[in-house]
N, C-alpha and C. Protein backbone atom coordinates (compact mmCIF):
# COMPACT_ATOMS: atom_id res chain seq x y z
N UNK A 1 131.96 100.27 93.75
CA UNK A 1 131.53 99.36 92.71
C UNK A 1 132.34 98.09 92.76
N UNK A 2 133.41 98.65 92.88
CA UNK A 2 134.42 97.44 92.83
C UNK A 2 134.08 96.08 94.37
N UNK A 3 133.69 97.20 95.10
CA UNK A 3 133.46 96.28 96.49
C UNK A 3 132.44 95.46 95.87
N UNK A 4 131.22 96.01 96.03
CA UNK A 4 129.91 95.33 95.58
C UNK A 4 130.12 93.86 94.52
N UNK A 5 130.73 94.11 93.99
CA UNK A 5 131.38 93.26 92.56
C UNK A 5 131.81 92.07 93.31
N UNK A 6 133.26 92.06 93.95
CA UNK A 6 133.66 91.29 95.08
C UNK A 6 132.44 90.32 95.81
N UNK A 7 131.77 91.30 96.41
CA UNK A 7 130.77 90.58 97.10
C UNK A 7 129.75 89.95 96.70
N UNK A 8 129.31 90.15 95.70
CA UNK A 8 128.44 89.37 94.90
C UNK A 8 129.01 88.21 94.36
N UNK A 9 130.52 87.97 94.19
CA UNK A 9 130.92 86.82 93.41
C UNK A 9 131.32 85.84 94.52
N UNK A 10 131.07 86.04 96.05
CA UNK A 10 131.56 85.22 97.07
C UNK A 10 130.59 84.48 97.65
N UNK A 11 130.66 83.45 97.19
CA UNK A 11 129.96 82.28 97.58
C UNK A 11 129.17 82.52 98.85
N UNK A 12 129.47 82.89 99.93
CA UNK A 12 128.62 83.28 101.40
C UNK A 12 127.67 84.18 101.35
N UNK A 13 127.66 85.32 100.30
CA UNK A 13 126.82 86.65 100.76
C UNK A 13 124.94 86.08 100.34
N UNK A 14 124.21 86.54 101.09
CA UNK A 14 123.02 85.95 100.93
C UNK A 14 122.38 87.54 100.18
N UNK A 15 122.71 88.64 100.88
CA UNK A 15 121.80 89.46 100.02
C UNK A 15 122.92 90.86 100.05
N UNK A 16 121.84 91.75 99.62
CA UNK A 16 123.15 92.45 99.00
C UNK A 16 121.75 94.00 99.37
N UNK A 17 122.35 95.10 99.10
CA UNK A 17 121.14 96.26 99.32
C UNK A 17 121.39 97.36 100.51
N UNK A 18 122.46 97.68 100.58
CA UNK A 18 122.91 98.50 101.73
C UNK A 18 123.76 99.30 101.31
N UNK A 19 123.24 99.77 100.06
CA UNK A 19 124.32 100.94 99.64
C UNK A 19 123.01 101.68 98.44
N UNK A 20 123.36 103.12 98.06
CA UNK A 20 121.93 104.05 97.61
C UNK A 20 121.96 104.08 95.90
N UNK A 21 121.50 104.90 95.40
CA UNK A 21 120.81 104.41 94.19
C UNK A 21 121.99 104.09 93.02
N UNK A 22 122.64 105.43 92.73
CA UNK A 22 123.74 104.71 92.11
C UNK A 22 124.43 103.28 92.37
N UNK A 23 124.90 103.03 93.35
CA UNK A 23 125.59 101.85 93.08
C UNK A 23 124.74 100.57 93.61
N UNK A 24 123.26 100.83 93.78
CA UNK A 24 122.66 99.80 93.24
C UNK A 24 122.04 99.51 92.04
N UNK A 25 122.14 100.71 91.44
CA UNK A 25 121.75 100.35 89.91
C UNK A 25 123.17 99.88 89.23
N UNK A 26 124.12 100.24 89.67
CA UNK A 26 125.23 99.88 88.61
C UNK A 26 125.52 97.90 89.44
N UNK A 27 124.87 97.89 90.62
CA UNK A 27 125.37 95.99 90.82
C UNK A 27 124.40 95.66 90.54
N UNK A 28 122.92 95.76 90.30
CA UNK A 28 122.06 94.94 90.11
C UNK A 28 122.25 93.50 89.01
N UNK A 29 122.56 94.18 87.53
CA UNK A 29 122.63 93.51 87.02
C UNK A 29 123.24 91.78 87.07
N UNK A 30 124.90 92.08 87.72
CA UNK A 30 125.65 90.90 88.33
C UNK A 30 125.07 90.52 89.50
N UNK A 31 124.38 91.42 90.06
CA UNK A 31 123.52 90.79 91.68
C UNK A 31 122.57 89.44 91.68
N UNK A 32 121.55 90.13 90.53
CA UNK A 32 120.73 89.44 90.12
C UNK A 32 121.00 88.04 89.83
N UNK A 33 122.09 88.09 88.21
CA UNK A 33 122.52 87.14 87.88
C UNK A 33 123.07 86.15 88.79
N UNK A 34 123.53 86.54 89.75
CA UNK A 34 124.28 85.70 90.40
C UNK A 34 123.51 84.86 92.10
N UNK A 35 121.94 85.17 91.73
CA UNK A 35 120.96 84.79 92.33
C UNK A 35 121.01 85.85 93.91
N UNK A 36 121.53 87.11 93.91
CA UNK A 36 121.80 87.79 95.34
C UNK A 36 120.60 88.48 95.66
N UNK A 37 119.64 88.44 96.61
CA UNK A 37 118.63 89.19 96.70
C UNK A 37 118.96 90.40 96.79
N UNK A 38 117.83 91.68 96.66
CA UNK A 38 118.49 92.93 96.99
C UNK A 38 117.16 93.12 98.00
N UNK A 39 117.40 93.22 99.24
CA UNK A 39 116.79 93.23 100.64
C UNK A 39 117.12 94.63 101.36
N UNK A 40 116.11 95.21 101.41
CA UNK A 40 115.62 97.15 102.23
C UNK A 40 117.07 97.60 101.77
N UNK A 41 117.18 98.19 100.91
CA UNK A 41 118.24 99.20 100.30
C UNK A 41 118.20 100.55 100.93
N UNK A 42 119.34 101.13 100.99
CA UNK A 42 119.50 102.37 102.04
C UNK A 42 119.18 103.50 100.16
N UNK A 43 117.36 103.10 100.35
CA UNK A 43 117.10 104.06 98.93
C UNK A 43 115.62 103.48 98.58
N UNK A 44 114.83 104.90 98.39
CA UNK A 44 113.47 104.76 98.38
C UNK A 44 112.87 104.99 96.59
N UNK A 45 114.17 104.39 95.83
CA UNK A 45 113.78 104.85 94.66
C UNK A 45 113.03 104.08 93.59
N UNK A 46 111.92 104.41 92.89
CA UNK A 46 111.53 103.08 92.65
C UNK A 46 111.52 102.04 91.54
N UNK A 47 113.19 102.16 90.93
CA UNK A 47 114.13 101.54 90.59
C UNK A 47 114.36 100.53 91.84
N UNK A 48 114.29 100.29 93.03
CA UNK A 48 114.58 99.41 93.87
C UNK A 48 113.70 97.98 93.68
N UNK A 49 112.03 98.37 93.54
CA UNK A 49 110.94 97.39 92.84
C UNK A 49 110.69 97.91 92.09
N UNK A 50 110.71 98.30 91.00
CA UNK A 50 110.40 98.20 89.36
C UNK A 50 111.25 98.47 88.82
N UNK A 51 111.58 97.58 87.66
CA UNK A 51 110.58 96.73 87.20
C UNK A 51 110.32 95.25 87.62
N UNK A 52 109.46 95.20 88.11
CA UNK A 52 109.42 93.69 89.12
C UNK A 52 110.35 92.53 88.81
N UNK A 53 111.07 92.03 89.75
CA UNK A 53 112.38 90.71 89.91
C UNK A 53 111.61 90.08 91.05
N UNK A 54 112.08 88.84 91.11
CA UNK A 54 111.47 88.32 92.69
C UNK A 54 113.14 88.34 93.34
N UNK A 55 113.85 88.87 93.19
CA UNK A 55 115.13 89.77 94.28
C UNK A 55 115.13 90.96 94.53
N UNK A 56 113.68 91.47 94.37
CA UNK A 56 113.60 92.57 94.81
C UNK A 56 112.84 92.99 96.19
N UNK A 57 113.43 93.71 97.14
CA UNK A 57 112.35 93.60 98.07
C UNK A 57 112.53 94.89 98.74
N UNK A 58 111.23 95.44 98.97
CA UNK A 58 111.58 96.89 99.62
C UNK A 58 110.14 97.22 99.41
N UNK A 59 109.69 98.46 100.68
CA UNK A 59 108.17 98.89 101.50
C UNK A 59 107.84 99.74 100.61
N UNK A 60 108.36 100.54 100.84
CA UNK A 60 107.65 102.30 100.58
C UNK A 60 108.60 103.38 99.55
N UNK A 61 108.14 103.91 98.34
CA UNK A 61 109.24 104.58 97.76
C UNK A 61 109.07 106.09 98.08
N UNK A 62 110.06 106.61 97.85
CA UNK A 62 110.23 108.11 97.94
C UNK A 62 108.81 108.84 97.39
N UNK A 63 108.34 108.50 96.18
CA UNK A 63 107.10 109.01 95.53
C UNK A 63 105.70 108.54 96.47
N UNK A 64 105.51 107.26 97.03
CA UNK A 64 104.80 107.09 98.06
C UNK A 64 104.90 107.52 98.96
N UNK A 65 105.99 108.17 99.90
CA UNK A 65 106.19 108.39 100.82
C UNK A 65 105.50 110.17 100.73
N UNK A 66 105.58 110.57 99.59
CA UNK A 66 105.24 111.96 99.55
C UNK A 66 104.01 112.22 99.21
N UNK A 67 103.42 111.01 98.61
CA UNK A 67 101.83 111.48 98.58
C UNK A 67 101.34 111.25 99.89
N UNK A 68 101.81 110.18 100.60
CA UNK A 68 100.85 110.15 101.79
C UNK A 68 101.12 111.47 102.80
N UNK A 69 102.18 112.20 102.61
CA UNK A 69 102.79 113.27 103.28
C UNK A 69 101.63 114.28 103.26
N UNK A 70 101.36 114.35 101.62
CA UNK A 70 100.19 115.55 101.21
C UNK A 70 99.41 115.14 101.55
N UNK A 71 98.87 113.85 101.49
CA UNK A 71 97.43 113.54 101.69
C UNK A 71 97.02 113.95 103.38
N UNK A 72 97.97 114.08 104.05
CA UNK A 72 98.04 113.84 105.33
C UNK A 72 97.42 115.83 105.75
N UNK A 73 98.75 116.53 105.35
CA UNK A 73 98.37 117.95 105.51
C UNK A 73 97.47 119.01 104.63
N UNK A 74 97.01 118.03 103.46
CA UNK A 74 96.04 118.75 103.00
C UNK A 74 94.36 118.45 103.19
N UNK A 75 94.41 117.05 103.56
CA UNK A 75 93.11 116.88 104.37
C UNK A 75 93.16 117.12 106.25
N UNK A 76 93.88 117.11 106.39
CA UNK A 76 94.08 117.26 108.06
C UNK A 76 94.34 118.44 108.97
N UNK A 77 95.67 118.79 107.78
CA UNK A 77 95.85 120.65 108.03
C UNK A 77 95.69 121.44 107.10
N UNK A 78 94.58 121.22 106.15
CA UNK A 78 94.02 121.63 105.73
C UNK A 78 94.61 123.26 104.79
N UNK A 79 96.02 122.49 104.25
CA UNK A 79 97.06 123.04 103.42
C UNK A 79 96.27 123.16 102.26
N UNK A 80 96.95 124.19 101.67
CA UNK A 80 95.90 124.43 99.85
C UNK A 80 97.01 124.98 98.72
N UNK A 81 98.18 125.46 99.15
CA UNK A 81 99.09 126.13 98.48
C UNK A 81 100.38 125.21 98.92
N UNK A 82 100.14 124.40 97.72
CA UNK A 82 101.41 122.95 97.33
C UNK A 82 102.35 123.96 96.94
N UNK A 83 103.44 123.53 97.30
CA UNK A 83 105.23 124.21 96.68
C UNK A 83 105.97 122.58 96.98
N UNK A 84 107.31 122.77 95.87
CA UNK A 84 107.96 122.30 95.65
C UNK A 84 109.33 122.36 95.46
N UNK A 85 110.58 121.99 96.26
CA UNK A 85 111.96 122.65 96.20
C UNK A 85 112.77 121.58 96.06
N UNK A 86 113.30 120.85 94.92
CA UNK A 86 113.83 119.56 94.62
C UNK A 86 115.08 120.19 94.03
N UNK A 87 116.12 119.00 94.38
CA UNK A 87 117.35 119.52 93.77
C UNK A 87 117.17 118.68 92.17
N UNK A 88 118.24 118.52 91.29
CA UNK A 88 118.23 118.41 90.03
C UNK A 88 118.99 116.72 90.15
N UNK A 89 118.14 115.52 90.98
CA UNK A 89 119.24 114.59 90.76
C UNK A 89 117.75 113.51 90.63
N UNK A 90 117.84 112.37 90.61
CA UNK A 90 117.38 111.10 90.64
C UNK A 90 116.16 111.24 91.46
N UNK A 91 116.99 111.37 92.60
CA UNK A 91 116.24 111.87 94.11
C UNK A 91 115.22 112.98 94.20
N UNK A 92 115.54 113.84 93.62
CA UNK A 92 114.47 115.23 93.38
C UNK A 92 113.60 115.08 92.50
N UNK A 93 113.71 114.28 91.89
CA UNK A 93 112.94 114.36 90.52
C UNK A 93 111.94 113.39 90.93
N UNK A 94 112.23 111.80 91.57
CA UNK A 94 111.03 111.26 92.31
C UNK A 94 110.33 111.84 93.15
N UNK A 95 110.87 112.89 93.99
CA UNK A 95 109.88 113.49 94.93
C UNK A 95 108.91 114.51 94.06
N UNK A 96 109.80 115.10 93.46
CA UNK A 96 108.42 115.70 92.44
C UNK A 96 107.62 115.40 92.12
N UNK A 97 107.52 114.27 91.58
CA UNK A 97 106.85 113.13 90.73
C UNK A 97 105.65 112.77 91.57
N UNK A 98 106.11 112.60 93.18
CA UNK A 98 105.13 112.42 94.06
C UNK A 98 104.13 113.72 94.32
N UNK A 99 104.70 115.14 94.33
CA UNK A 99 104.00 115.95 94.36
C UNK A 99 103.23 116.20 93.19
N UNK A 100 103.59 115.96 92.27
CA UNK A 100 102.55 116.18 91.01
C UNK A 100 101.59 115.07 91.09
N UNK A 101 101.66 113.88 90.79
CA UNK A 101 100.90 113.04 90.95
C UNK A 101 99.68 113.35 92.49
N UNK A 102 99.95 113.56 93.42
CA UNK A 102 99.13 113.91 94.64
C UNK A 102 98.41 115.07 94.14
N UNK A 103 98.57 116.05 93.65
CA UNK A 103 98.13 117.16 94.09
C UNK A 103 97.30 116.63 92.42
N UNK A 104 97.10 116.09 91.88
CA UNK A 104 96.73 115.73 90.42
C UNK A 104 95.20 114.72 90.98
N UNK A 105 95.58 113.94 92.08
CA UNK A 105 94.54 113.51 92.54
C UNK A 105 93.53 114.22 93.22
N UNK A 106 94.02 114.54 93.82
CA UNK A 106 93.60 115.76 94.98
C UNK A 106 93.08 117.08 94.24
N UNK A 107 93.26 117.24 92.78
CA UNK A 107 92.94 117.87 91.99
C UNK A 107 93.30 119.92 92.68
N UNK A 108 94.62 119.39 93.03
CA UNK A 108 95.02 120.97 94.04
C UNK A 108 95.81 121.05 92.93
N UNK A 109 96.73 122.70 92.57
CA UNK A 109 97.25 122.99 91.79
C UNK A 109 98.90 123.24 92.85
N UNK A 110 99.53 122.72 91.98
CA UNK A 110 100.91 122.99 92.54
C UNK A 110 101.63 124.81 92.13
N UNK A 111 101.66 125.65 93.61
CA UNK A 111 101.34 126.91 93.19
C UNK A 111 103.20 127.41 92.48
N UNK A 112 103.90 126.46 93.04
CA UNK A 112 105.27 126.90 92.57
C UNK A 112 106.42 125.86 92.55
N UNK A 113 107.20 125.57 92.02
CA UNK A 113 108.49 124.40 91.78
C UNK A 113 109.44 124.99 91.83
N UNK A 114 110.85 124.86 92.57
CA UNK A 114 111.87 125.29 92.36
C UNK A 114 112.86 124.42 92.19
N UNK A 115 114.00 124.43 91.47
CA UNK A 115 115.08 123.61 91.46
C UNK A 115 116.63 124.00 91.75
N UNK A 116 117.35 122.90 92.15
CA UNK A 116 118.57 123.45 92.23
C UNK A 116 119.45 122.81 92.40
N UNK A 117 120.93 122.86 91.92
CA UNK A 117 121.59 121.52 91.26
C UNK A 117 122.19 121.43 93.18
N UNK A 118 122.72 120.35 93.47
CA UNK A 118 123.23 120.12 94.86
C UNK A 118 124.13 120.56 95.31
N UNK A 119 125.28 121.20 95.04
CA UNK A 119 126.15 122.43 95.34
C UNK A 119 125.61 123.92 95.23
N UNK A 120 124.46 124.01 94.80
CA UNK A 120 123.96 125.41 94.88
C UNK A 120 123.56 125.90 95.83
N UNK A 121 123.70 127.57 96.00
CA UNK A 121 122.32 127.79 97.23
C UNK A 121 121.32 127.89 97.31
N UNK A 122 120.40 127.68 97.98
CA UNK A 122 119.08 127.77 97.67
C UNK A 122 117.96 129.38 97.59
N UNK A 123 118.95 130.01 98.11
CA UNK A 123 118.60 131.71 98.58
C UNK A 123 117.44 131.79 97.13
N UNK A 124 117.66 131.69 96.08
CA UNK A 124 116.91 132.31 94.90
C UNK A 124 115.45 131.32 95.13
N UNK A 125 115.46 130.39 95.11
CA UNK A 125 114.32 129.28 95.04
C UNK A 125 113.70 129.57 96.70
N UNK A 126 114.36 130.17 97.45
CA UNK A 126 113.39 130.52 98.87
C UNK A 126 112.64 131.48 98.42
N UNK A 127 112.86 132.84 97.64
CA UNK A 127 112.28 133.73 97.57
C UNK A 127 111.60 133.53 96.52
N UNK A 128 111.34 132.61 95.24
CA UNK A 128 110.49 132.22 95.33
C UNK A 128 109.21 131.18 95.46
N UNK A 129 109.71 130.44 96.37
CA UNK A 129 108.67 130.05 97.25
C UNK A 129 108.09 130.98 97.98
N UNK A 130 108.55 131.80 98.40
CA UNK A 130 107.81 132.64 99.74
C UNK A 130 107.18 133.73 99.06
N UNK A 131 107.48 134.01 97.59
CA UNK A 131 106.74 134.77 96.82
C UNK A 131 104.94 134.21 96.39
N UNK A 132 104.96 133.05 96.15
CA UNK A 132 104.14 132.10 95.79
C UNK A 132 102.74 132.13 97.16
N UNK A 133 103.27 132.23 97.77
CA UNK A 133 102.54 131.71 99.04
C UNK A 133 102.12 130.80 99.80
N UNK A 134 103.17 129.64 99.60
CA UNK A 134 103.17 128.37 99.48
C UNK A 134 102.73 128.21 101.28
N UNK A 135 101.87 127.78 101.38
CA UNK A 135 101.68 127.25 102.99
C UNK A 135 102.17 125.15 103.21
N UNK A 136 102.58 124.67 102.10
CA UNK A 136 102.77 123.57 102.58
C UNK A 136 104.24 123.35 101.54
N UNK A 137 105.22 123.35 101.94
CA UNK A 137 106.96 123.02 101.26
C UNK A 137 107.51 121.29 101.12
N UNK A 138 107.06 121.07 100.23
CA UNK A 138 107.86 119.53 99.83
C UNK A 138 109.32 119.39 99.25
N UNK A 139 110.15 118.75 100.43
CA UNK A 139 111.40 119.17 99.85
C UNK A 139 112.45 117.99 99.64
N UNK A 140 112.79 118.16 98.35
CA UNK A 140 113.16 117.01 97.41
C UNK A 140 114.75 117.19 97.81
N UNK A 141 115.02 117.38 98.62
CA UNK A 141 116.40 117.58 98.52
C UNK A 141 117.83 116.89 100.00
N UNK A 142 118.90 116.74 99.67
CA UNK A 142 119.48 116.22 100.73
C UNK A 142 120.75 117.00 101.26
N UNK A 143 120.88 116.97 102.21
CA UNK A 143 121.76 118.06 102.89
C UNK A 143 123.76 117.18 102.56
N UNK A 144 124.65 118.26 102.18
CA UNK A 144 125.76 118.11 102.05
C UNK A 144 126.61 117.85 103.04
């Protein structure tokens, strides 16, 4: 934080966006103010563009990225049993968001959700997924 801070107040830096969701939500505010674009952030969250700034700039969010995922294996490979295994952070909770929303269009029922905080194991939430019968696994989660 403290870096980011620094760098935003130095006259040379043109843009700023190379660090993940926390500590671009905590510089935005002074970023902004201080006219710094925030240009492809190492973070697909979509806190990155919304709520619309014109210093905001970035493609595809985590929640987009997962509907087109479904859209892809449930018309193509012809998947029918949506599951879901998100950990309990920022990050998991947008990917969810993408699986509910998809499978809401797609009017498919999401057959099971599991969660789990990011130091946990996942052993309980495998079994049940694999109880469920999930033939297609969306997984909200990032490795330690």
């Amino acid at each position: 934080m403290q870096a980011g801070a620094k760098l935003i107040n130095r006259t040379d830096l043109r843009d700023g966006g190379a660090a993940g969701d926390a500590d671009e939500h905590a510089l935005f505010k002074d970023q902004f103010d201080a006219g710094v674009p925030n240009l492809f952030p190492l973070s697909a969250a979509r806190s990155m563009y919304e709520p619309f700034n014109k210093l905001k700039f970035y493609a595809r969010s985590y929640v987009d990225q997962v509907r087109a995922g479904i859209q892809y294996f449930v018309s193509k490979k012809a998947k029918k049993a949506l599951c879901a295994m998100y950990q309990d952070t920022d990050f998991g909770k947008e990917v969810l968001d993408g699986v509910q929303m998809q499978a809401d269009k797609l009017k498919i029922k999401v057959a099971e959700t599991t969660t789990h905080k990011p130091t946990t194991r996942t052993s309980p939430a495998d079994h049940a997924l694999k109880a469920a019968g999930c033939d297609l696994v969306v997984l909200g989660t990032i490795g330690a």
